[in-house]
C-alpha atoms as a PDB file:
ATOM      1  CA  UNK A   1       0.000   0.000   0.000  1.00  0.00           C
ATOM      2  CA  UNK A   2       1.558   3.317  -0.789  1.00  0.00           C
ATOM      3  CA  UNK A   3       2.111   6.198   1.248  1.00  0.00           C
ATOM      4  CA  UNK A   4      -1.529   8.155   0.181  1.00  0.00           C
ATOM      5  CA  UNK A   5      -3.152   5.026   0.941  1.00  0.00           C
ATOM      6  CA  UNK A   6      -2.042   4.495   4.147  1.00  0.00           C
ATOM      7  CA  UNK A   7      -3.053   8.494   5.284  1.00  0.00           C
ATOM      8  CA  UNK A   8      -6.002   8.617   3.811  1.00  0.00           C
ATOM      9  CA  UNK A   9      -6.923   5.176   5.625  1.00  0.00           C
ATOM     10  CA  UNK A  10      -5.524   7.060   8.908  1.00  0.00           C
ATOM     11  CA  UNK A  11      -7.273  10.335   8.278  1.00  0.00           C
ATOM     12  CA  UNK A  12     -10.328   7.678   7.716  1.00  0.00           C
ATOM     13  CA  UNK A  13     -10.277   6.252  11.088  1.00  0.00           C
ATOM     14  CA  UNK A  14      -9.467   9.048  13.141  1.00  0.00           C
ATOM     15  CA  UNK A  15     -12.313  10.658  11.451  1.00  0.00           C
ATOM     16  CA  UNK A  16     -14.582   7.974  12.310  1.00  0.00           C
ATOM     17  CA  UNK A  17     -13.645   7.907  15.875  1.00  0.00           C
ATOM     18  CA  UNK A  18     -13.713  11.885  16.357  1.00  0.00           C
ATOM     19  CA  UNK A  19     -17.388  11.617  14.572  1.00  0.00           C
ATOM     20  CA  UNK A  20     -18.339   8.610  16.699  1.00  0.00           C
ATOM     21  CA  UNK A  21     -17.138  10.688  19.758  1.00  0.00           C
ATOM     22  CA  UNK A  22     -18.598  13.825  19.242  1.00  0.00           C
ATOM     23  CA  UNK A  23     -22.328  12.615  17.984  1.00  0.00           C
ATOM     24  CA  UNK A  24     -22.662  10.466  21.716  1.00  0.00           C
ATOM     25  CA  UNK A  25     -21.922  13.565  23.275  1.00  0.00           C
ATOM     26  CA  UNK A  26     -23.840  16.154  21.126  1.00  0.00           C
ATOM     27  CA  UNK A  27     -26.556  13.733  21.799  1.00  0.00           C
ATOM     28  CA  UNK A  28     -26.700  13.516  24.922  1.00  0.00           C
ATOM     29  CA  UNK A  29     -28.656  15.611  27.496  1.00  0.00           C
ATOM     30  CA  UNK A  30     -25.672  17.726  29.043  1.00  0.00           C
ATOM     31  CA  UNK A  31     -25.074  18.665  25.583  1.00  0.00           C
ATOM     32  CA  UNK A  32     -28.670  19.493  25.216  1.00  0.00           C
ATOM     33  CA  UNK A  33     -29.242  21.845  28.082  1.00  0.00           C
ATOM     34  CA  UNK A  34     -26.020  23.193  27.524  1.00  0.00           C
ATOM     35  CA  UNK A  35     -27.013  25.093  23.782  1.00  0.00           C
ATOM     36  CA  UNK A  36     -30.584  25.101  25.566  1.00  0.00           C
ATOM     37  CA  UNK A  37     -28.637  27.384  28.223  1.00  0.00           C
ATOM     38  CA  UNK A  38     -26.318  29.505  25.642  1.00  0.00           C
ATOM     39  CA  UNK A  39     -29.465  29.976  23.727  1.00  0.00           C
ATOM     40  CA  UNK A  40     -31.118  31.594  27.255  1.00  0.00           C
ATOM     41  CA  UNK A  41     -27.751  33.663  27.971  1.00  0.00           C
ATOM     42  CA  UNK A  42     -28.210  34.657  24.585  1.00  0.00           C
ATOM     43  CA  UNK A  43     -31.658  36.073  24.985  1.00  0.00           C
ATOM     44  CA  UNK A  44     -31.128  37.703  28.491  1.00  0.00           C
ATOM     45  CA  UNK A  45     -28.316  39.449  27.074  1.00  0.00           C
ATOM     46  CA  UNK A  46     -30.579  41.050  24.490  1.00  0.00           C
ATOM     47  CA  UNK A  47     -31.375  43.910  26.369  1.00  0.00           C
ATOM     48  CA  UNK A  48     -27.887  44.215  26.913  1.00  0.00           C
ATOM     49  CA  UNK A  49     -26.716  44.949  23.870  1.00  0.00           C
ATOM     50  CA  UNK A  50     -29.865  46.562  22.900  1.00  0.00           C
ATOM     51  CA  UNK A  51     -31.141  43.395  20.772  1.00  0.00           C
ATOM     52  CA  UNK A  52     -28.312  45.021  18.026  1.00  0.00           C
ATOM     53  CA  UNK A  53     -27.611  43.196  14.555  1.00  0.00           C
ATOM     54  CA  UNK A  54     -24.225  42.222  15.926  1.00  0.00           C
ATOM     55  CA  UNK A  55     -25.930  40.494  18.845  1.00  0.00           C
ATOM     56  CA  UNK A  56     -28.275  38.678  16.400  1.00  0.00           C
ATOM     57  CA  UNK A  57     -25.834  38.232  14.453  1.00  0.00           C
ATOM     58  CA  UNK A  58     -23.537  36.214  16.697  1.00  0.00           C
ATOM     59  CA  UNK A  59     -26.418  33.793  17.567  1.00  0.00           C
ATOM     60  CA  UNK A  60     -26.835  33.404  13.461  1.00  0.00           C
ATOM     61  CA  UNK A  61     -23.612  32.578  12.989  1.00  0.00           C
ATOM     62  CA  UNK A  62     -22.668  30.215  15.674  1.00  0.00           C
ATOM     63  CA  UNK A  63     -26.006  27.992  15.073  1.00  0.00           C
ATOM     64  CA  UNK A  64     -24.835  28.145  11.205  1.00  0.00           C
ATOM     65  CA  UNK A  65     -21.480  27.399  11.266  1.00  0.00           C
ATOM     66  CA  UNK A  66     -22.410  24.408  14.434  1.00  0.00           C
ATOM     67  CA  UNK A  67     -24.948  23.117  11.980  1.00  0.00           C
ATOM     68  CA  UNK A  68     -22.703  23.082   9.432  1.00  0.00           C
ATOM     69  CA  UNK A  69     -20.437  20.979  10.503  1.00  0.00           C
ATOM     70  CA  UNK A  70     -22.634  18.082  12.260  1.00  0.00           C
ATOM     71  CA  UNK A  71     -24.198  17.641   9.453  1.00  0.00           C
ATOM     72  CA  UNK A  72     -21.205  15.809   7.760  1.00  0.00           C
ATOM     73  CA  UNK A  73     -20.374  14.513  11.586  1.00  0.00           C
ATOM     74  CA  UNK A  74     -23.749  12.920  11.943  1.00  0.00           C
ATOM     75  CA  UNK A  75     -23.527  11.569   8.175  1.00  0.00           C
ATOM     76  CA  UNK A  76     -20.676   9.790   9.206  1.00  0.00           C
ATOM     77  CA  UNK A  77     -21.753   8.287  11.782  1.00  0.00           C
ATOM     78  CA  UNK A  78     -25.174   7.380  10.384  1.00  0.00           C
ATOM     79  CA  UNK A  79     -23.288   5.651   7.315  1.00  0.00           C
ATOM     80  CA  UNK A  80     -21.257   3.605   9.575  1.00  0.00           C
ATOM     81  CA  UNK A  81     -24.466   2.528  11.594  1.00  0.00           C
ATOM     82  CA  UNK A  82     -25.840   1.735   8.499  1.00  0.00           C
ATOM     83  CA  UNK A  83     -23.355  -0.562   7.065  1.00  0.00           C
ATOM     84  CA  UNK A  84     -23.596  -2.277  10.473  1.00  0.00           C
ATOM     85  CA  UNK A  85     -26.913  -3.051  10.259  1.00  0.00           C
ATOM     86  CA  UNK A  86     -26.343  -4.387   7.014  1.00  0.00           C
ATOM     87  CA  UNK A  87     -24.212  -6.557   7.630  1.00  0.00           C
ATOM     88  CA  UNK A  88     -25.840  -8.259  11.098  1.00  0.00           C
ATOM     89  CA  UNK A  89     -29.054  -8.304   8.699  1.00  0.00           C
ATOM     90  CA  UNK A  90     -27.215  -9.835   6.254  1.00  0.00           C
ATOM     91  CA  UNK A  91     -25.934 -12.593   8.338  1.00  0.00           C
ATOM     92  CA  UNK A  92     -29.721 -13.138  10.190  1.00  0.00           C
ATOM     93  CA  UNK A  93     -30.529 -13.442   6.585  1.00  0.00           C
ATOM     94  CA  UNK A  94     -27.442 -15.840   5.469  1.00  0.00           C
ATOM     95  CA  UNK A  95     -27.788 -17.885   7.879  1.00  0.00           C
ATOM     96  CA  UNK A  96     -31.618 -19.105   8.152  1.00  0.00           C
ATOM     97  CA  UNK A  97     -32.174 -22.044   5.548  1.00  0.00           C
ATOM     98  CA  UNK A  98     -35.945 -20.635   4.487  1.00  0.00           C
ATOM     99  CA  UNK A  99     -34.642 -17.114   3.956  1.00  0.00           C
ATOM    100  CA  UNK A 100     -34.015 -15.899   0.478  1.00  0.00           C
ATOM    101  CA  UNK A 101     -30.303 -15.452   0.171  1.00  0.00           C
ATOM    102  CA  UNK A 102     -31.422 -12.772  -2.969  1.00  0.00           C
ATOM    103  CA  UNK A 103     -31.947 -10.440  -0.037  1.00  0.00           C
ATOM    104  CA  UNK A 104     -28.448 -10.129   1.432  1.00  0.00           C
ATOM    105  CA  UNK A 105     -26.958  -6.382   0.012  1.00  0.00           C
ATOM    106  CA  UNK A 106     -30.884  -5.907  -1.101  1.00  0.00           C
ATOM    107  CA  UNK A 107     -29.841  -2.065  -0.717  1.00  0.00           C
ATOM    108  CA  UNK A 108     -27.691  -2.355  -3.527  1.00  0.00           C
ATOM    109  CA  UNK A 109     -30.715  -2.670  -5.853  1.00  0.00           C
ATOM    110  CA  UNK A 110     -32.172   0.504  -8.307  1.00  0.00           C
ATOM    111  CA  UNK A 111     -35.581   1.482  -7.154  1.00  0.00           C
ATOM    112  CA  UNK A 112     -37.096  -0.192  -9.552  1.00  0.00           C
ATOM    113  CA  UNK A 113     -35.625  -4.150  -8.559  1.00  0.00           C
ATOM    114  CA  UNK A 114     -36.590  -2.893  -5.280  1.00  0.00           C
ATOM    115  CA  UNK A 115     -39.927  -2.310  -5.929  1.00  0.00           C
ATOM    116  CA  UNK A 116     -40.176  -5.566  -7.857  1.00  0.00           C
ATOM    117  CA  UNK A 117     -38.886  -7.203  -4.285  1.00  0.00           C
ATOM    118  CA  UNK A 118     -41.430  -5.187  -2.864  1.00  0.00           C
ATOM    119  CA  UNK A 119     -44.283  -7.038  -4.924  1.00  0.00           C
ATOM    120  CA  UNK A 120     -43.420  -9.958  -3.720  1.00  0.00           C
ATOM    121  CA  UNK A 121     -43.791  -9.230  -0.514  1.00  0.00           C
ATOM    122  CA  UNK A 122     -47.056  -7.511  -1.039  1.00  0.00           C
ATOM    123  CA  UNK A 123     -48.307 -11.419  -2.109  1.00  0.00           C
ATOM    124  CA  UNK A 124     -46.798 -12.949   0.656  1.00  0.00           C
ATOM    125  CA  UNK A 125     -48.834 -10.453   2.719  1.00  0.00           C
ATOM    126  CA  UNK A 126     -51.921 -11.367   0.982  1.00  0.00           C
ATOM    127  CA  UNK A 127     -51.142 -15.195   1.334  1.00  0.00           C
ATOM    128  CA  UNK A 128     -50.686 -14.510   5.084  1.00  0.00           C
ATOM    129  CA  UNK A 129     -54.142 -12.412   5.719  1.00  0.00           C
ATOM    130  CA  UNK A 130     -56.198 -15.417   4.158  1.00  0.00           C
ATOM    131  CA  UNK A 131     -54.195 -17.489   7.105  1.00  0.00           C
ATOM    132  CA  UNK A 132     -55.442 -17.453  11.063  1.00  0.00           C
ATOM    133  CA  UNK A 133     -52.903 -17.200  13.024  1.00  0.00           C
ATOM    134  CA  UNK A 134     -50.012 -15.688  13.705  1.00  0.00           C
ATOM    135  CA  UNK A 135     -47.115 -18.561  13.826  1.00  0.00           C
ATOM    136  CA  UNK A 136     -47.747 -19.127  10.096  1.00  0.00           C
ATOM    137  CA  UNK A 137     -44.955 -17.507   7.987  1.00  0.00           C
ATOM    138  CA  UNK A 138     -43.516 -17.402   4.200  1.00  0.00           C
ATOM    139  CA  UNK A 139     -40.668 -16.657   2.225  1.00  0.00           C
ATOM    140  CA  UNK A 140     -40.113 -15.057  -1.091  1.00  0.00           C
ATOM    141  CA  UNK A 141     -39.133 -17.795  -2.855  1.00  0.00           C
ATOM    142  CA  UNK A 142     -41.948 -19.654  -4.358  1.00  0.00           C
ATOM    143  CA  UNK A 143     -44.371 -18.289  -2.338  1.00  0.00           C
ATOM    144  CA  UNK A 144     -47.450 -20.183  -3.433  1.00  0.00           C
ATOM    145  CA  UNK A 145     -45.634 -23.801  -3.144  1.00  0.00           C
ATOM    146  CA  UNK A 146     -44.068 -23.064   0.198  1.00  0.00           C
ATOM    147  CA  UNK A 147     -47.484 -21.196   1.408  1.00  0.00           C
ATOM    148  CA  UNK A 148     -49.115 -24.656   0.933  1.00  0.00           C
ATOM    149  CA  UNK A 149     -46.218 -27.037   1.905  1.00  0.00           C
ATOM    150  CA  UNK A 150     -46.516 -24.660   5.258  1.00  0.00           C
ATOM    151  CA  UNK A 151     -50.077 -25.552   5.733  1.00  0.00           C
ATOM    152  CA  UNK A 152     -50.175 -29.025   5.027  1.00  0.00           C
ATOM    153  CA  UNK A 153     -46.805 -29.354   7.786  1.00  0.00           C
ATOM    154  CA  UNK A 154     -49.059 -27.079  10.109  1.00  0.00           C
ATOM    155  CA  UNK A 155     -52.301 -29.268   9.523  1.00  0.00           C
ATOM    156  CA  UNK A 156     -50.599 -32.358  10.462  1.00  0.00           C
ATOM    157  CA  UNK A 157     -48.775 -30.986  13.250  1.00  0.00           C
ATOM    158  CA  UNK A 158     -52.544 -29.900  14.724  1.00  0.00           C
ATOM    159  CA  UNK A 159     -53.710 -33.168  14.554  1.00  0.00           C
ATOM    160  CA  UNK A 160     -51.304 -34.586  16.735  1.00  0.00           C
END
C-alpha cells in the first residue's frame, strides 16, 4: 500500500472515531441543556446589547457554522451505523435455511428491482391475511408452493 493510501486510511479512522465521539456527546442531554442554556444567555443578554444586529448576528452565525459541521459529523456516523446493520441483517438473513439469500446487500438494488422485491412481498402479505394465526410464515421464494407445503406441515402438526 503506498504512502496516500495508508493516510487517507488514517485520516479515515481518526475521522470515524472523532465523529463517533462527538455525535454520543452532542446527543446527549448535558449537551442538550447546555445550547438550551447559551441559547437563554443569549436572549437575556438582548437587552444588553440593545437586541443590536451584531448580537443577532452572533447567535446566526454560531447555530450556522455548528450546523454546518454536524451535518457531515452525523452523516458519518449514520453511514457507519448503516453498514452495520447491514451486515448483522445480512448474516440473520445468510444464515436461516428458508430465507431468500437474494436479499443479502438488497440495498444495492435501483428502485425499480426494489420495488419488484417489494411485490413480492405484497403477495406474501396477501397469502398470510387469508391465514389465522399468527405462527404461520412465508418466504419469497416460491411463495405459493411453500405457502401450501406450510399448511399441510401445520395441519398435520394440529392433529397430533
Amino acid at each position: 500500500m503506498n504512502s496516500k493510501k495508508k493516510m487517507n486510511k488514517v485520516f479515515a479512522r481518526k475521522f470515524d472515531a472523532f465523529s463517533t465521539r462527538v455525535t454520543k456527546i452532542t446527543g446527549s442531554p448535558r449537551a442538550f441543556f447546555l445550547a438550551l442554556l447559551a441559547i437563554v444567555v443569549w436572549g437575556i443578554t438582548g437587552p444588553v446589547f440593545h437586541f443590536s444586529d451584531t448580537w443577532q448576528l452572533v447567535i446566526n452565525t454560531g447555530t450556522t457554522i455548528i450546523t454546518f459541521l454536524m451535518v457531515f459529523i452525523i452523516q458519518q456516523s449514520q453511514n457507519k451505523d448503516t453498514i452495520a446493520i447491514h451486515l448483522k441483517l445480512n448474516e440473520i438473513i445468510a444464515s436461516l435455511d428458508r430465507a431468500s439469500n437474494r436479499m443479502i446487500d438488497v440495498e444495492d438494488l435501483t428502485a425499480e428491482e426494489l420495488e419488484t422485491v417489494k411485490r413480492y412481498y405484497i403477495k406474501l402479505s396477501e397469502l398470510a391475511e387469508k391465514e389465522i394465526g399468527l405462527k404461520k410464515s412465508h418466504s419469497i421464494d416460491d411463495a405459493e408452493k411453500l405457502h401450501h407445503m406450510k399448511m399441510h406441515a401445520y395441519d398435520k402438526s394440529s392433529k397430533l
